[in-house]
N, C-alpha and C. Protein backbone atom coordinates (compact mmCIF):
# COMPACT_ATOMS: atom_id res chain seq x y z
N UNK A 1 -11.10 12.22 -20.68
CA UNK A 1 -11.34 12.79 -19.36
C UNK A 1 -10.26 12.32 -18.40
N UNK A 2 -9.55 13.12 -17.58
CA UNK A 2 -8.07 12.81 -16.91
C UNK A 2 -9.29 12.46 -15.57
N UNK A 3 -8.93 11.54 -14.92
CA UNK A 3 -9.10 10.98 -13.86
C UNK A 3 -8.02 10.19 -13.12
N UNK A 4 -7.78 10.67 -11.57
CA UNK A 4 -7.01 10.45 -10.76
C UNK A 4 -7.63 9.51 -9.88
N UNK A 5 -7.97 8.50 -9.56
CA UNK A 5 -8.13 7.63 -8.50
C UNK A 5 -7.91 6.73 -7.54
N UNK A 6 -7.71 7.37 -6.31
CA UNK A 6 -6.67 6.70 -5.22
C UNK A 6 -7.94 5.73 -4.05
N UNK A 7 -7.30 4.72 -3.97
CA UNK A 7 -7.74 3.56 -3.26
C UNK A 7 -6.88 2.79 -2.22
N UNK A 8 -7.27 2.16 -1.44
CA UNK A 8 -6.81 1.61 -0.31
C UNK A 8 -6.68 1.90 1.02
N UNK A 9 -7.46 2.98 1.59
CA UNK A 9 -7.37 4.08 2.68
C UNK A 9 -8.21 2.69 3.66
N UNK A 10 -8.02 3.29 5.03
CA UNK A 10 -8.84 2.22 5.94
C UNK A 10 -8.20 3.01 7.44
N UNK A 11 -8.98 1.89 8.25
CA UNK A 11 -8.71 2.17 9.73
C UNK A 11 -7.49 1.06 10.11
N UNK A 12 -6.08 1.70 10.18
CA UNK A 12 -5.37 0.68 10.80
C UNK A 12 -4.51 1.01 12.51
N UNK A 13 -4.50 -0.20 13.00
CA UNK A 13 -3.52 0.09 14.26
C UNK A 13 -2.10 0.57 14.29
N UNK A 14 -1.81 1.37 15.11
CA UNK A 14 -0.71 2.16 15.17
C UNK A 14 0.63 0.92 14.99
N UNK A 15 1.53 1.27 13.89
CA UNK A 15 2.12 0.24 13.74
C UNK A 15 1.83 -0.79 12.46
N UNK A 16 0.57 -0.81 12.35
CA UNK A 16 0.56 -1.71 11.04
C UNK A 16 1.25 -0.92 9.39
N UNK A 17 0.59 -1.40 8.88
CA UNK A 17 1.09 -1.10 7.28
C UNK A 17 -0.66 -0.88 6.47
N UNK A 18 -0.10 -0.20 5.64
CA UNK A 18 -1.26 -0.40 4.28
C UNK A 18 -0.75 0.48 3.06
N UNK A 19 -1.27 -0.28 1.87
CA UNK A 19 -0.80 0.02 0.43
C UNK A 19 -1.86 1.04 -0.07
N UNK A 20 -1.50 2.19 -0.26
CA UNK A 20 -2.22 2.99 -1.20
C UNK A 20 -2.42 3.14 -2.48
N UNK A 21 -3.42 3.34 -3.42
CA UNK A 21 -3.17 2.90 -5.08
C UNK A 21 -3.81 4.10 -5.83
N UNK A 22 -3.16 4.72 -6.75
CA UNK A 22 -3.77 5.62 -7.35
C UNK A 22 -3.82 5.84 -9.17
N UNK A 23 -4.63 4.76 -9.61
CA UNK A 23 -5.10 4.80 -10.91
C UNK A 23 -5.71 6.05 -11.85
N UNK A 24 -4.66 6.21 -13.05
CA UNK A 24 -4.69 7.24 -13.38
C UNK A 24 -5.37 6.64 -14.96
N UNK A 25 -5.80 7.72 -15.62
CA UNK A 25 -6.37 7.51 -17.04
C UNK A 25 -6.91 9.25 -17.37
N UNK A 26 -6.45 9.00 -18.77
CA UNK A 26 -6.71 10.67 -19.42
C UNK A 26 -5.77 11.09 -19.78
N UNK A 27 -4.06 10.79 -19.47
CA UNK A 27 -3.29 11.34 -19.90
C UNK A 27 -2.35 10.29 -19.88
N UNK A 28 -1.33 10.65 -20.63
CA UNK A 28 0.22 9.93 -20.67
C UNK A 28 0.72 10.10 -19.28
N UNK A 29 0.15 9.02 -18.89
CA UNK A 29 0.83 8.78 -17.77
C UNK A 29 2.51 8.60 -17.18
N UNK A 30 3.13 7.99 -18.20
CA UNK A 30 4.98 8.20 -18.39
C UNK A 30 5.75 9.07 -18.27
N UNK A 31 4.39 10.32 -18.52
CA UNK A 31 5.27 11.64 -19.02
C UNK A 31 5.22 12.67 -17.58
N UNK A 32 4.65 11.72 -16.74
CA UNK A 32 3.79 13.00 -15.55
C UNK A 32 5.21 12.41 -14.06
N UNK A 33 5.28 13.27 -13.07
CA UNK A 33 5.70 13.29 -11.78
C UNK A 33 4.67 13.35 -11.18
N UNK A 34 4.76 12.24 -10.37
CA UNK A 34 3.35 11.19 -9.01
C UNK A 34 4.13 11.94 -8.23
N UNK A 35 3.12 12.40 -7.34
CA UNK A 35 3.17 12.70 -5.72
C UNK A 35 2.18 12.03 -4.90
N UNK A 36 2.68 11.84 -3.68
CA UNK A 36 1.12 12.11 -2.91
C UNK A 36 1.63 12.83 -1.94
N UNK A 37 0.35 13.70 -1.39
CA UNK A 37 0.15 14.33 -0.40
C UNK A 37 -0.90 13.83 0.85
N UNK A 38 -0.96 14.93 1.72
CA UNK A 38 -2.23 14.38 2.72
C UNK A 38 -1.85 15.27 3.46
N UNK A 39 -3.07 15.57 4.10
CA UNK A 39 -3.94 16.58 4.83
C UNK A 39 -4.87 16.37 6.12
N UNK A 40 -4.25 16.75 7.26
CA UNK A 40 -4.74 16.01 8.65
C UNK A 40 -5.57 17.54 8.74
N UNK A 41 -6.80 16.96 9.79
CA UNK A 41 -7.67 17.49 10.03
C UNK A 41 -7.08 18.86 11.08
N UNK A 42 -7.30 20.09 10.45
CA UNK A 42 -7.03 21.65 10.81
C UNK A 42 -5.55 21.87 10.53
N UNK A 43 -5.17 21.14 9.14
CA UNK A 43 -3.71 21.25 8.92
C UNK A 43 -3.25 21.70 7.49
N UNK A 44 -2.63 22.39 7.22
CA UNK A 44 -2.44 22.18 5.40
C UNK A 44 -1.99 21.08 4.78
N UNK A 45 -2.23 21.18 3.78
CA UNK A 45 -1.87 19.78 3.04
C UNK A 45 -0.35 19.61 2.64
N UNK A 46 0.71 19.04 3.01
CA UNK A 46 1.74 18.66 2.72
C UNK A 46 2.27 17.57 1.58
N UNK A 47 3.58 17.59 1.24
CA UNK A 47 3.73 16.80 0.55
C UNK A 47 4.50 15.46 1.28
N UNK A 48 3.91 14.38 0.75
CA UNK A 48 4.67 12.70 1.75
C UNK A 48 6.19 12.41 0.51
N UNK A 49 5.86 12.41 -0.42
CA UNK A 49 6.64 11.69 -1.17
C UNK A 49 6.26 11.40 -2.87
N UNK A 50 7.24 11.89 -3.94
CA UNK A 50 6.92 12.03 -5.46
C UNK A 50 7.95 11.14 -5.99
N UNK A 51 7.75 10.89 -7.16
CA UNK A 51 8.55 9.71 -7.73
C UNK A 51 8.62 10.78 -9.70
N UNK A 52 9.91 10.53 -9.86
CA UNK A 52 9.87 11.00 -10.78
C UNK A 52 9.73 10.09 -12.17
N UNK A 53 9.29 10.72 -13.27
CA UNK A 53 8.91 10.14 -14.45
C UNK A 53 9.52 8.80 -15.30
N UNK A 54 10.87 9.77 -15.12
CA UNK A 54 12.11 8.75 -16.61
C UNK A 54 12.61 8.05 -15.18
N UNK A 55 13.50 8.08 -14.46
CA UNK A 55 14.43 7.61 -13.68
C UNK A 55 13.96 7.44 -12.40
N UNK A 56 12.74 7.44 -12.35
CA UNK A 56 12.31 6.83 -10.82
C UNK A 56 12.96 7.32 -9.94
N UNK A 57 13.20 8.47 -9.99
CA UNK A 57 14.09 9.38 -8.74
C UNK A 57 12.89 9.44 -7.70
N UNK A 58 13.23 9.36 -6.42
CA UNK A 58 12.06 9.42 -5.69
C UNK A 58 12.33 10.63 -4.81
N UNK A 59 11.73 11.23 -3.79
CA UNK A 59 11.68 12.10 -2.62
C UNK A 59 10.35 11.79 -1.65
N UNK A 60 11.34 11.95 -0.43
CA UNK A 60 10.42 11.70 0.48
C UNK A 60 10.20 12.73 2.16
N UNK A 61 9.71 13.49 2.53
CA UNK A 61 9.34 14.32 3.46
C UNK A 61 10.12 13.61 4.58
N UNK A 62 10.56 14.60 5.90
CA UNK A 62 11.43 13.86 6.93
C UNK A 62 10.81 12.86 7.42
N UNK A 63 9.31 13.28 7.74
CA UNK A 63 8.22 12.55 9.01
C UNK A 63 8.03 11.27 8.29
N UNK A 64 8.08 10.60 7.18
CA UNK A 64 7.77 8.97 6.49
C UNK A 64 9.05 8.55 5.81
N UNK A 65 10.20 9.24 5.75
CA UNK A 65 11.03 8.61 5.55
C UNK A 65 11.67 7.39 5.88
N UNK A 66 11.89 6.65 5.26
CA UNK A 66 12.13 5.02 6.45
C UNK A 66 11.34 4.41 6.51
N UNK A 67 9.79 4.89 6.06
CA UNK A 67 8.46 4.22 6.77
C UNK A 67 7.90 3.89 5.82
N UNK A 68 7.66 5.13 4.59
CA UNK A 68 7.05 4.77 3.47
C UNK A 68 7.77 4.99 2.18
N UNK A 69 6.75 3.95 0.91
CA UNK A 69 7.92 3.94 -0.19
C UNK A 69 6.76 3.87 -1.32
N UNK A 70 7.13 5.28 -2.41
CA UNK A 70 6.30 5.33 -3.56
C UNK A 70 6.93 4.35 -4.70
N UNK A 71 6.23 4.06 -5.34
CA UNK A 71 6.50 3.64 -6.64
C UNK A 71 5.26 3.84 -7.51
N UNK A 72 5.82 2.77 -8.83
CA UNK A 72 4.95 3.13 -10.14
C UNK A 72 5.14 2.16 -11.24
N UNK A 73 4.02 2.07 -11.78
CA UNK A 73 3.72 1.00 -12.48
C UNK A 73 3.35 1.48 -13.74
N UNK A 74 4.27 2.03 -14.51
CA UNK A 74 3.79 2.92 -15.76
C UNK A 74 2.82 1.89 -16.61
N UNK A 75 3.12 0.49 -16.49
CA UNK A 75 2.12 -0.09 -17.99
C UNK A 75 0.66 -0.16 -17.02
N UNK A 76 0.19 -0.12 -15.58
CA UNK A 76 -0.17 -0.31 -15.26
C UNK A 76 -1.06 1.32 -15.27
N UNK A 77 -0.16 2.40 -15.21
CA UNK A 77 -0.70 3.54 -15.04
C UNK A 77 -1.00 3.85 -13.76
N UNK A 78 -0.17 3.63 -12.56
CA UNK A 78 -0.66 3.20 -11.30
C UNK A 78 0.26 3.28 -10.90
N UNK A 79 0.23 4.63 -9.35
CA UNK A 79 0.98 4.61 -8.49
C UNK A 79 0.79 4.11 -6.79
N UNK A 80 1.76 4.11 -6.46
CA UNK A 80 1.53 3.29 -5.09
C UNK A 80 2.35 4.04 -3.95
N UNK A 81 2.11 3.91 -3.28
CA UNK A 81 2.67 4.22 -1.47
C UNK A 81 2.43 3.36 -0.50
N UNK A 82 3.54 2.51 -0.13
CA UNK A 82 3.28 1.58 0.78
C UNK A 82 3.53 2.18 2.09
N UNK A 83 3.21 2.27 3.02
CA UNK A 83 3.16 2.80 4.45
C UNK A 83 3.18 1.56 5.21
N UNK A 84 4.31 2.00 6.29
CA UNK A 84 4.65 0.76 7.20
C UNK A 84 4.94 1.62 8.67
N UNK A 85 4.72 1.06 9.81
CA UNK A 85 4.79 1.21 10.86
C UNK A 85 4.61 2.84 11.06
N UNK A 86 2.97 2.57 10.67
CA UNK A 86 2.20 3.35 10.43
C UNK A 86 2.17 4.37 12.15
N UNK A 87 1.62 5.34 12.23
CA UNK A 87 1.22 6.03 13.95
C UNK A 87 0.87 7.13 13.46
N UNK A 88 -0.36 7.62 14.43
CA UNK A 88 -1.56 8.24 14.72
C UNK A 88 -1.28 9.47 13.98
N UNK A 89 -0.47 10.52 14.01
CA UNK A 89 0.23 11.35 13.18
C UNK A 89 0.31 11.18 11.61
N UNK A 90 -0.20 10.51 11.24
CA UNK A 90 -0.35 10.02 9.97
C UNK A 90 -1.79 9.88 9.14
N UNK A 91 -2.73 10.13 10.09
CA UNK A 91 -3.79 10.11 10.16
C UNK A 91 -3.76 11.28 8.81
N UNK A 92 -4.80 10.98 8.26
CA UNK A 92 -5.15 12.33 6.95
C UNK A 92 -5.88 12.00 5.75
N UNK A 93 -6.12 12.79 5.29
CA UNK A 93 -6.71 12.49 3.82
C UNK A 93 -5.60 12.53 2.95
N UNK A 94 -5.14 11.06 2.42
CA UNK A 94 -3.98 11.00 1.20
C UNK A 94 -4.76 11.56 -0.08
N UNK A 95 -3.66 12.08 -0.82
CA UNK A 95 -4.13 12.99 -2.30
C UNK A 95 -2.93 12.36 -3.48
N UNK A 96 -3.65 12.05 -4.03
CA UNK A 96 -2.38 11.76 -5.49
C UNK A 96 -2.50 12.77 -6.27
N UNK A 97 -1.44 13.04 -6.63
CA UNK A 97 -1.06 14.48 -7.61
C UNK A 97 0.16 13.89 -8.75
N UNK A 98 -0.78 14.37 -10.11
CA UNK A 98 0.13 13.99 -10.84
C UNK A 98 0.63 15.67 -11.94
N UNK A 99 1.69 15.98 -12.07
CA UNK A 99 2.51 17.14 -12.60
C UNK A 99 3.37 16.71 -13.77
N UNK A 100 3.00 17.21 -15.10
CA UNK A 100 3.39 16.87 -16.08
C UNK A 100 5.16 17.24 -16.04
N UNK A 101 6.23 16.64 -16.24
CA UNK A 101 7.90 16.70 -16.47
C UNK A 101 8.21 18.01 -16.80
N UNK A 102 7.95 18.41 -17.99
CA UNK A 102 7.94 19.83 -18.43
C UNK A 102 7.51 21.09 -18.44
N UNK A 103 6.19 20.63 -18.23
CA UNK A 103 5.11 21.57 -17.98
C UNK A 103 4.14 21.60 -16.85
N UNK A 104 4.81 22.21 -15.67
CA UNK A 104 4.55 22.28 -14.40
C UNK A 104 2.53 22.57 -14.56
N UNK A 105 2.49 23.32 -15.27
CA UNK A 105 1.09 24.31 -15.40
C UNK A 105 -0.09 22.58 -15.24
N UNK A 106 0.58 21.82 -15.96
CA UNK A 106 -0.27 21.01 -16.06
C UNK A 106 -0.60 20.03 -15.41
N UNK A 107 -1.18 20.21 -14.71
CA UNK A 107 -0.88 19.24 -12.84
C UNK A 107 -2.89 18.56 -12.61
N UNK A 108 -2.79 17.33 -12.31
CA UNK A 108 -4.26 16.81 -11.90
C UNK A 108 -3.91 16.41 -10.37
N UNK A 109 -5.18 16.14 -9.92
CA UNK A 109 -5.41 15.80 -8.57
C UNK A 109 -6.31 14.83 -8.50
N UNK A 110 -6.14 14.02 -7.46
CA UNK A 110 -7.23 12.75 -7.04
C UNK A 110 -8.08 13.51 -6.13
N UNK A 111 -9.39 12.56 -5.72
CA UNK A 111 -10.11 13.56 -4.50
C UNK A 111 -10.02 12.58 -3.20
N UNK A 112 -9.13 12.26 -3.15
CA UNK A 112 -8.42 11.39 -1.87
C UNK A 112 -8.65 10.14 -0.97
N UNK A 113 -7.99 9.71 -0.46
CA UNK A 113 -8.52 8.48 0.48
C UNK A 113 -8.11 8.30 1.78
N UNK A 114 -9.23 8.00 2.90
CA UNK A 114 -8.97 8.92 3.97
C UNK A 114 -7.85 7.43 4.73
N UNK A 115 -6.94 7.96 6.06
CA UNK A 115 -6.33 7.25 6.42
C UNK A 115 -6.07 7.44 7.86
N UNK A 116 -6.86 6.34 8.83
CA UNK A 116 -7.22 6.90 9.73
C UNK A 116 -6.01 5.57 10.79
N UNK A 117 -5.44 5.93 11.83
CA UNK A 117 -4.03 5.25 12.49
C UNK A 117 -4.94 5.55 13.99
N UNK A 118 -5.48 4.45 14.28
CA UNK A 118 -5.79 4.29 15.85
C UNK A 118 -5.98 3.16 16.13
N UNK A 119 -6.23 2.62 17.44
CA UNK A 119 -5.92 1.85 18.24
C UNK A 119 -7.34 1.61 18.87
């Protein structure tokens, strides 16, 4: 059973930091491209930043560039997004998305963790 599960969401002050974690199981995890996304309230869901499979190529959206940084922990099966100098605009429901290298078709989703930037 492929299960996506992302953890670490909370209420922080504009400016702080927090680590997001998204534990995966069900599939070869090595073989897949991590994203996360997130989705502010009356907004579509965008993409923050994906990390690729073999070479840890990363990409990151204009608005967290500088701010936040994915990685991955293949023996661990576990991806991460650290967010730093965090603000209110950031606010959303984070989503981990994982998309198999080759075979786009084959894509899972987490059911998210909310991330709320106020003061």
């Amino acid at each position: 059973q492929v299960q996506l599960v992302e953890s670490g969401g909370g209420l922080v002050q504009p400016g702080g930091s927090l680590t997001l974690s998204c534990a995966a199981s069900g599939f070869t995890f090595g073989d897949y491209i991590m994203s996360w996304y997130r989705q502010g309230s009356g907004k579509e869901r965008e993409l923050v930043a994906a990390i690729s499979s073999g070479t840890y190529n990363t990409h990151y959206s204009n608005s967290v560039k500088g701010r936040f940084t994915i990685s991955r922990d293949n023996a661990k099966n576990t991806a991460y997004l650290q967010m730093t100098s965090l603000k209110p605009e950031d606010t959303a429901i984070y989503f981990c998305k994982a998309v198999h290298t080759y075979t786009t078709s084959r894509e899972y989703w987490g059911q998210g963790t909310q991330v709320i930037v106020s003061s």
